[in-house]
N, C-alpha and C. Protein backbone atom coordinates (compact mmCIF):
# COMPACT_ATOMS: atom_id res chain seq x y z
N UNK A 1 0.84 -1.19 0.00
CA UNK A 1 0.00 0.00 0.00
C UNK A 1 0.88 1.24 0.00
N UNK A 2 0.46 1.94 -0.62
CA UNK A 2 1.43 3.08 -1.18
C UNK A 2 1.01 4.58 0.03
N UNK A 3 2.11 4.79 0.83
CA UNK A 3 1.26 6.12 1.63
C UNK A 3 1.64 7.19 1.56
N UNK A 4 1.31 8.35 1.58
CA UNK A 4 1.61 9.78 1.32
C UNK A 4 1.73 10.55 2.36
N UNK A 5 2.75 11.29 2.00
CA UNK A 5 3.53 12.21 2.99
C UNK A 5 2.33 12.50 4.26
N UNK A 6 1.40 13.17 3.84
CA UNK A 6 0.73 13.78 5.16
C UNK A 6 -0.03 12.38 5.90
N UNK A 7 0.31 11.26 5.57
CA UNK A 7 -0.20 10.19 6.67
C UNK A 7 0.54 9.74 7.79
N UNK A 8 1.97 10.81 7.91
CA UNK A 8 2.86 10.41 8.30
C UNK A 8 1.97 10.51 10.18
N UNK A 9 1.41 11.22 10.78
CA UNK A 9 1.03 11.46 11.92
C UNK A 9 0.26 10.25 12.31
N UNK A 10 -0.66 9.55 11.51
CA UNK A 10 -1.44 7.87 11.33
C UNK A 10 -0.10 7.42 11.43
N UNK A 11 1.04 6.98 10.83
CA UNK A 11 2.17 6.10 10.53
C UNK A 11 2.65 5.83 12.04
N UNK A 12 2.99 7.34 12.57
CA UNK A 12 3.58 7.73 13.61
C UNK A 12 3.54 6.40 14.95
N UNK A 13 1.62 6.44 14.99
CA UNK A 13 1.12 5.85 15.81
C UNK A 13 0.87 4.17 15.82
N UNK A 14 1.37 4.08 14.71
CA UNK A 14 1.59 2.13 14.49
C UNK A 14 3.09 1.91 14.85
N UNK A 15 3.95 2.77 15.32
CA UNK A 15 5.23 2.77 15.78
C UNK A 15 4.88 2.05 17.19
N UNK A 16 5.75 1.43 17.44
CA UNK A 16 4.94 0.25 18.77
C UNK A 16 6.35 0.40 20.09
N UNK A 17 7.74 1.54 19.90
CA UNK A 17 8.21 1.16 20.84
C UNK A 17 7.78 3.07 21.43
N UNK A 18 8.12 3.14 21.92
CA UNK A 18 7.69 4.93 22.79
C UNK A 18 8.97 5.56 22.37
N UNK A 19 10.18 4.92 22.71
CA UNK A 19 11.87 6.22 21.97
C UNK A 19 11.54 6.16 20.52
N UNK A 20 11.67 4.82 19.95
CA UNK A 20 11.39 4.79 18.39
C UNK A 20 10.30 6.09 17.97
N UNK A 21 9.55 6.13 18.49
CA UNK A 21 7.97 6.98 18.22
C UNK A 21 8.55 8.26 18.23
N UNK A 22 8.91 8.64 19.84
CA UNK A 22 9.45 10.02 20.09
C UNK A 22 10.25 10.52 18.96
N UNK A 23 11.43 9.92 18.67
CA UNK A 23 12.27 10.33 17.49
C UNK A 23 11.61 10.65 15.93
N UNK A 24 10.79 9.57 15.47
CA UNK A 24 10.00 9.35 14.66
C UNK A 24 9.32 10.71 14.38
N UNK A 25 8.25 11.12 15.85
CA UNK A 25 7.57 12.06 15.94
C UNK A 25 8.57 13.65 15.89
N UNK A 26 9.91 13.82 16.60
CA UNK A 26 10.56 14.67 16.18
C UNK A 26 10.84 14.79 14.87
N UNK A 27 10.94 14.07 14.08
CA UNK A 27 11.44 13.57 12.25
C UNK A 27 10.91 14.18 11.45
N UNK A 28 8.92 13.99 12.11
CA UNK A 28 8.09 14.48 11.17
C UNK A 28 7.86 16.02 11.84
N UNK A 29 7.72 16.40 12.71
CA UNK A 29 7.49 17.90 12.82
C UNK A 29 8.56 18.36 12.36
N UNK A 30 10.37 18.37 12.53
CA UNK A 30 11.09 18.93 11.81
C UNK A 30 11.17 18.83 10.23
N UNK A 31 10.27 17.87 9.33
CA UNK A 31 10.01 17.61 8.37
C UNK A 31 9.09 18.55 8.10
N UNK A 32 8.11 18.58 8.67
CA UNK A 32 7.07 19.58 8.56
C UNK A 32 7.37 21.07 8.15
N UNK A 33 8.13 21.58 9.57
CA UNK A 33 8.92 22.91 9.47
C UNK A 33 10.34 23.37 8.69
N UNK A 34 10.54 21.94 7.56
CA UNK A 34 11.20 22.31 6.52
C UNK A 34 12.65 21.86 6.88
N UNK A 35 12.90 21.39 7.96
CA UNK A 35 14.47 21.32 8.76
C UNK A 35 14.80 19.85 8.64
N UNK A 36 14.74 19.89 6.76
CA UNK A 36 15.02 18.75 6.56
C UNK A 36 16.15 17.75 7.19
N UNK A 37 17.42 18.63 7.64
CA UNK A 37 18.41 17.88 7.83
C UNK A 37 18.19 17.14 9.44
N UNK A 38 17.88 18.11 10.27
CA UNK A 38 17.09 17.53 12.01
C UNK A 38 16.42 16.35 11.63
N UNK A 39 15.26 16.53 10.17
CA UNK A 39 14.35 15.44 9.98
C UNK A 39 15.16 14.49 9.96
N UNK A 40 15.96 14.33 9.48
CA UNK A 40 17.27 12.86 9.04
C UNK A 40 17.87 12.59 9.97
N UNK A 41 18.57 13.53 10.70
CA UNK A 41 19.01 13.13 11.86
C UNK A 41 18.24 12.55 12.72
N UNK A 42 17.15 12.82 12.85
CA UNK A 42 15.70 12.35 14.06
C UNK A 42 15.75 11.15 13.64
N UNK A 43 15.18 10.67 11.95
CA UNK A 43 15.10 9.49 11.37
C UNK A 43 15.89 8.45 12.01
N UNK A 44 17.63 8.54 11.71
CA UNK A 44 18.57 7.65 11.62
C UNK A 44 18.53 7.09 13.54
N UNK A 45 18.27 8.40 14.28
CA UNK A 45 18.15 7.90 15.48
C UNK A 45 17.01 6.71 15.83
N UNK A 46 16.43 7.07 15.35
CA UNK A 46 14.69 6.33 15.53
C UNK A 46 15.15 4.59 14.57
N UNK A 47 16.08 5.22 13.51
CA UNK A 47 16.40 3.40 12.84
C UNK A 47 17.40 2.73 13.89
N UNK A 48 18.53 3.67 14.25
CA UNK A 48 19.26 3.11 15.68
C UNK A 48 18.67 2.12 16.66
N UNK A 49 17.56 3.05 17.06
CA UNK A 49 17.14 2.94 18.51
C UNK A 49 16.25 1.59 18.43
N UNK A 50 15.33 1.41 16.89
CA UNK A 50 14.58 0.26 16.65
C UNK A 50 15.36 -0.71 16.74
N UNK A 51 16.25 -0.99 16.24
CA UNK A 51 17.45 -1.62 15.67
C UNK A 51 17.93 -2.22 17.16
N UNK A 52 18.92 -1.36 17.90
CA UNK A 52 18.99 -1.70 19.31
C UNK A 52 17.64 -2.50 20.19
N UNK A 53 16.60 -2.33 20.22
CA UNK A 53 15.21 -2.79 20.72
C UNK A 53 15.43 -4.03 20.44
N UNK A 54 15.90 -4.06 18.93
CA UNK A 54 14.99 -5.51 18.56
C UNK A 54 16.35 -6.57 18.59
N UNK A 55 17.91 -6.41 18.80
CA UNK A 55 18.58 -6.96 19.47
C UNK A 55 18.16 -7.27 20.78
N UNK A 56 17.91 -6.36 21.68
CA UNK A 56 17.83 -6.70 22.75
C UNK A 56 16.13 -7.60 23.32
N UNK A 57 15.52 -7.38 22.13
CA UNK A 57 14.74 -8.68 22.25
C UNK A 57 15.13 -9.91 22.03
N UNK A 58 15.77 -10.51 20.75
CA UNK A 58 16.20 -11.49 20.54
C UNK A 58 17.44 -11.72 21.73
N UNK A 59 17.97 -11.13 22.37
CA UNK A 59 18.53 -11.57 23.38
C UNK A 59 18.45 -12.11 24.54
N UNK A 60 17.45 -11.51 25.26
CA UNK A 60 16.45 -11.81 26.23
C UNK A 60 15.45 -13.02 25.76
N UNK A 61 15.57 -13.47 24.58
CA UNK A 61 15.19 -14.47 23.66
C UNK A 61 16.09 -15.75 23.65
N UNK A 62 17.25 -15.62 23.90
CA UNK A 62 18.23 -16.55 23.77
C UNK A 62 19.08 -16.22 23.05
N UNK A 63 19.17 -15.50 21.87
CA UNK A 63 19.60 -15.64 20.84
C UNK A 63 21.29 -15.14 21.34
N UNK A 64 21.86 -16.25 20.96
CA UNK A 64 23.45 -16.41 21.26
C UNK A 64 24.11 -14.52 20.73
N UNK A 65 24.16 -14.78 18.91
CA UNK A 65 24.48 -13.43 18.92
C UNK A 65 24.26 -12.46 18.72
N UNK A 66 22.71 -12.36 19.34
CA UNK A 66 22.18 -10.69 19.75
C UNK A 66 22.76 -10.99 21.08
N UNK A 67 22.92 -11.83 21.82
CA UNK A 67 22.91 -11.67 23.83
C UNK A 67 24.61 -10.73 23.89
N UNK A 68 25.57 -11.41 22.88
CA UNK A 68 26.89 -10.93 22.43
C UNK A 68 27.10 -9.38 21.75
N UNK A 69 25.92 -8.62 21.28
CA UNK A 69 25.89 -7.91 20.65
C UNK A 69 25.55 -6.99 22.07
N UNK A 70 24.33 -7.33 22.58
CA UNK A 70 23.74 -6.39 24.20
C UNK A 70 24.90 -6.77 24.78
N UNK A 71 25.86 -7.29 25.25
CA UNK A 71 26.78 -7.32 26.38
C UNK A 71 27.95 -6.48 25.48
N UNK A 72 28.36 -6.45 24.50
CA UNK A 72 29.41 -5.58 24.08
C UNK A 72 28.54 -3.59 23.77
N UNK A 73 27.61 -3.98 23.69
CA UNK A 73 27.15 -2.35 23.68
C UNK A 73 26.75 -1.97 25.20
N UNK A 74 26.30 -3.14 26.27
CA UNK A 74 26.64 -2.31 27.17
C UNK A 74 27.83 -2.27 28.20
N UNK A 75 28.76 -2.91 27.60
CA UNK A 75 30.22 -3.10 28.49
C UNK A 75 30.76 -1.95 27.75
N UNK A 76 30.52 -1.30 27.01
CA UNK A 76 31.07 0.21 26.19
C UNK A 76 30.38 1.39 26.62
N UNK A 77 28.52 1.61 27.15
CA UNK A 77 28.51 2.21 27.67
C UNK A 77 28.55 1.89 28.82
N UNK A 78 28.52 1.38 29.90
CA UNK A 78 29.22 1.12 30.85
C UNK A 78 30.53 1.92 31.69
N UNK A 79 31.19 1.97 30.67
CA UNK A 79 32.83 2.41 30.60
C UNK A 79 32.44 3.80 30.38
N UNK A 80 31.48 4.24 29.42
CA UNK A 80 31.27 5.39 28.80
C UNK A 80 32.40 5.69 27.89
N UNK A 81 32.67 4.57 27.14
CA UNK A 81 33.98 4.48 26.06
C UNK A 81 33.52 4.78 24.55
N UNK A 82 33.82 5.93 24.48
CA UNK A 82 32.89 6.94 23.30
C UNK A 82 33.52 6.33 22.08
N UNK A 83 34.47 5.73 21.76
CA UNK A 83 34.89 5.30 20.68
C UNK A 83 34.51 3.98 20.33
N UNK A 84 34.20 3.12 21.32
CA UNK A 84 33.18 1.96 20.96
C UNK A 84 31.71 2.12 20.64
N UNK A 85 31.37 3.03 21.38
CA UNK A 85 29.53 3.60 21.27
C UNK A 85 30.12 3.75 19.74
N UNK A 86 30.57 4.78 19.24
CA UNK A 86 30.61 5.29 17.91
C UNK A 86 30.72 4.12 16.66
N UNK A 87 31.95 3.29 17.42
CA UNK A 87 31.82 1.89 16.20
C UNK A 87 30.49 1.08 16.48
N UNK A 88 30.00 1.06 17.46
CA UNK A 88 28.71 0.02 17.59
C UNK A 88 27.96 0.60 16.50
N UNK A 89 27.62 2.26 16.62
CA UNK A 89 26.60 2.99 16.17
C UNK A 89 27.17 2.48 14.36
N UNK A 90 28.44 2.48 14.19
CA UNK A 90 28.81 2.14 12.39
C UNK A 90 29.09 0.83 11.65
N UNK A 91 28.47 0.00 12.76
CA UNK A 91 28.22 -1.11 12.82
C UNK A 91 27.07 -1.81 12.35
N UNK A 92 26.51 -1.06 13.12
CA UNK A 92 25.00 -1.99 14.16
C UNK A 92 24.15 -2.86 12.46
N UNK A 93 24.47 -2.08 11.49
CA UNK A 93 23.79 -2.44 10.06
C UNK A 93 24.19 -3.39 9.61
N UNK A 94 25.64 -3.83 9.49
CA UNK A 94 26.29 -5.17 9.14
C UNK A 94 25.88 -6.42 10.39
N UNK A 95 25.83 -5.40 11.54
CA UNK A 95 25.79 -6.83 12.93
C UNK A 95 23.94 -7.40 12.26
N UNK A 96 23.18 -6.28 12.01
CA UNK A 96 21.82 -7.00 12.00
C UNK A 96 21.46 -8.01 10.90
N UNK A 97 22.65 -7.25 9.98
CA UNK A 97 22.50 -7.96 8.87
C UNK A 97 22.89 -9.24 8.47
N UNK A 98 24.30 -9.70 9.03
CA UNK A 98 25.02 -10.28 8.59
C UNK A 98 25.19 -11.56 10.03
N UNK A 99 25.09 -10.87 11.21
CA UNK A 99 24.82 -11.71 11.84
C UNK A 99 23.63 -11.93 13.02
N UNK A 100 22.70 -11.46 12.68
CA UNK A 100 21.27 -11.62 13.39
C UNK A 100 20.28 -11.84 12.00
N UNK A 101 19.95 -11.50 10.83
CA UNK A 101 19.83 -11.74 9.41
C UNK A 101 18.29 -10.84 9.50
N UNK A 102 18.17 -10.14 10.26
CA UNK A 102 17.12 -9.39 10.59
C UNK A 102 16.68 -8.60 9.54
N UNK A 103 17.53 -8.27 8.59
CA UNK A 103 17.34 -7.21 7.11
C UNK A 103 18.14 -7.85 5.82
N UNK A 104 17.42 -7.27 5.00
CA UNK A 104 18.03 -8.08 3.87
C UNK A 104 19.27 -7.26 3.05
N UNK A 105 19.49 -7.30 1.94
CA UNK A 105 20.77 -6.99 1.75
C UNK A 105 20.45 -5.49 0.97
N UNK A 106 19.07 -5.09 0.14
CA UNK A 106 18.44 -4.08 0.09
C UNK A 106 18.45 -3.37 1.04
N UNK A 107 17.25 -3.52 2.00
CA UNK A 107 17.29 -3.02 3.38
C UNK A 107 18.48 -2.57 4.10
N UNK A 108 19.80 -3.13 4.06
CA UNK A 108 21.07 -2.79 4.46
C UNK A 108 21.24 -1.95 3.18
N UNK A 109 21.29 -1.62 2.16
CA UNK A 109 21.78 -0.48 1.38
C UNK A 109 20.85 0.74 1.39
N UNK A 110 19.16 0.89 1.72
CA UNK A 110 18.63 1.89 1.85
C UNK A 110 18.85 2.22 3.33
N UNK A 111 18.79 1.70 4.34
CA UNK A 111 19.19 2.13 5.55
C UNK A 111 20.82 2.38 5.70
N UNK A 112 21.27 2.29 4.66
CA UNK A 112 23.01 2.94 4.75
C UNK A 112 22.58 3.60 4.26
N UNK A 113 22.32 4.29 3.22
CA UNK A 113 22.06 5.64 2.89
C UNK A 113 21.54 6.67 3.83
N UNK A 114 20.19 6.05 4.43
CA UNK A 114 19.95 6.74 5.72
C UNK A 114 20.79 7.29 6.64
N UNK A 115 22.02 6.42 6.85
CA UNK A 115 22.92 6.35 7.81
C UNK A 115 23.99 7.55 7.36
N UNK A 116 24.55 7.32 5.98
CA UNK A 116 25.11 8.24 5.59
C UNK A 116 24.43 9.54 5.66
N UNK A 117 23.22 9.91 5.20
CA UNK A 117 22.60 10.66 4.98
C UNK A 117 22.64 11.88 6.55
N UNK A 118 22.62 10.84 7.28
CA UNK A 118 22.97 11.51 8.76
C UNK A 118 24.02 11.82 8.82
N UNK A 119 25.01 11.26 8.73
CA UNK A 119 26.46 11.72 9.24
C UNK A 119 26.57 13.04 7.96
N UNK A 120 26.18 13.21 6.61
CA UNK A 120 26.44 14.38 6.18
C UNK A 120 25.44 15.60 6.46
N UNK A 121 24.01 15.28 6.90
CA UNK A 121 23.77 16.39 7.52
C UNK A 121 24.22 17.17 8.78
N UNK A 122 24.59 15.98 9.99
CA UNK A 122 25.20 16.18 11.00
C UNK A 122 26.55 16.74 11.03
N UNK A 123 27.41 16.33 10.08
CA UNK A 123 28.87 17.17 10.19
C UNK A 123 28.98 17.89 8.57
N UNK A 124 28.44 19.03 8.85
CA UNK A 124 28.54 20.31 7.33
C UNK A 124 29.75 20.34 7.04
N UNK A 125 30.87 20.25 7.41
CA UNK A 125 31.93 20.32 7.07
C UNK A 125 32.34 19.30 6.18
N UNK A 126 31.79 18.68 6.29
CA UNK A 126 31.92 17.47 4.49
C UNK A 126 31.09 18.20 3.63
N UNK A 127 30.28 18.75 3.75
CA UNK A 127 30.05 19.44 2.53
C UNK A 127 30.12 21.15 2.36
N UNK A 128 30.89 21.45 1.89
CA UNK A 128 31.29 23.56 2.25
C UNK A 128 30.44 23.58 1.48
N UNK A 129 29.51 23.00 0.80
CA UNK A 129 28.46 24.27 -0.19
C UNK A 129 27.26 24.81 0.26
N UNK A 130 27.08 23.95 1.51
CA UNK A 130 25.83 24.18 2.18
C UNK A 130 24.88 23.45 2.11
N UNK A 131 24.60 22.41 1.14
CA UNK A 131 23.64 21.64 0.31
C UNK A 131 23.76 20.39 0.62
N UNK A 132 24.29 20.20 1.96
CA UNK A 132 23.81 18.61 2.90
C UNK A 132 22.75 18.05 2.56
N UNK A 133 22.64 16.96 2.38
CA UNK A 133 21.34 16.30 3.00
C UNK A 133 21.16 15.61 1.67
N UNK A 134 20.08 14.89 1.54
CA UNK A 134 19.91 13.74 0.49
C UNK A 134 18.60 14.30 -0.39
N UNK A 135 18.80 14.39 -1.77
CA UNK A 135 18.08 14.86 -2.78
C UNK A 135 16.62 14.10 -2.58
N UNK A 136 15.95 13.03 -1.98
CA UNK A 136 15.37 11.99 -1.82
C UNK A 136 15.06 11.60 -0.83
N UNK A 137 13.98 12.53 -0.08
CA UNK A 137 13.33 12.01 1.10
C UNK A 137 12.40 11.04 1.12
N UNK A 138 11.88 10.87 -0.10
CA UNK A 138 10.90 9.94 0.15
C UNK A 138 11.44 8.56 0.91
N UNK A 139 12.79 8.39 -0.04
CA UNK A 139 13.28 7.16 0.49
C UNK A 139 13.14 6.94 2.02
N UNK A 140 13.89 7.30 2.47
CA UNK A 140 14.11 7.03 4.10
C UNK A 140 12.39 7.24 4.75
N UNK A 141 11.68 7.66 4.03
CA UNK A 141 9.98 8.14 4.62
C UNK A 141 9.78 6.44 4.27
N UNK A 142 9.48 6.33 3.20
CA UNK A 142 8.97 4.61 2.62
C UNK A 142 9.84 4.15 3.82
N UNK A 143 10.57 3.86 3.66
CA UNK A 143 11.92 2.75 4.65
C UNK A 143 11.09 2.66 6.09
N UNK A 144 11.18 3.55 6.78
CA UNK A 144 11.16 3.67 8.38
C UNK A 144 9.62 3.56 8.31
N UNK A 145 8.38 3.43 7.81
CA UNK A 145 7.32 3.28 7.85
C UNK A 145 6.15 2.42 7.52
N UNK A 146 6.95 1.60 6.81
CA UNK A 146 6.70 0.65 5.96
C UNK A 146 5.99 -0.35 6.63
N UNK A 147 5.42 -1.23 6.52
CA UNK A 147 4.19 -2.05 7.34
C UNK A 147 5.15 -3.47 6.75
């Protein structure tokens, strides 16, 4: 089923964890008010944070290496060892992918884009022209909403 931009506030509310939502819900009002790049940044947090959730379900599940994945993300924050948080965070797409099989190999290339898409709105200094951000919002809208 094909959905359009302004259903995004309906979308919002089939979001089933409360951080996922919150972020989600920041995504679309800064979407709203044009601040496209916040919108992306909000996004990529909200794919993070799902992402993290649903490890730490399959862990609490048994699952050998999500339980390995929750004990190394929280023996890093733990420490508050900012350079592991950061690799977990440039990670976490290959770990779901490759070894929890949670997304497919599509899904791992539109949610890297997402991912990228954040780190160049977030640090302007990769781009001096001013013109951050990804020509193609729909994408990451379809992606993160998708039923």
């Amino acid at each position: 089923m094909q959905r359009r931009l302004w259903d995004l506030d309906e979308l919002i509310l089939e979001c089933r964890s409360d951080t996922v939502r919150e972020y989600i819900k920041e995504a679309v009002v800064c979407l709203e008010a044009g601040a496209i790049r916040a919108s992306i940044i909000s996004t990529w947090s909200a794919v993070f944070f799902d992402l993290v959730e649903k490890i730490m379900e399959l862990a609490v599940s048994g699952e050998a290496a999500a339980s390995e994945i929750v004990a190394r993300l929280e023996n890093a924050e733990s420490r508050n060892d900012i350079p592991a948080l950061l690799k977990f965070e440039r990670e976490i797409l290959s770990q779901v992918k490759t070894r929890l099989e949670l997304i497919s190999e599509f899904e791992m290339t539109d949610l890297g884009r997402i991912q990228d898409d954040r780190h160049r709105c977030a640090h302007p200094t990769f781009d001096r022209s001013g013109r951050g951000g990804p020509r193609n919002l729909n994408r990451w809208v379809r992606w993160i909403f998708r039923s």
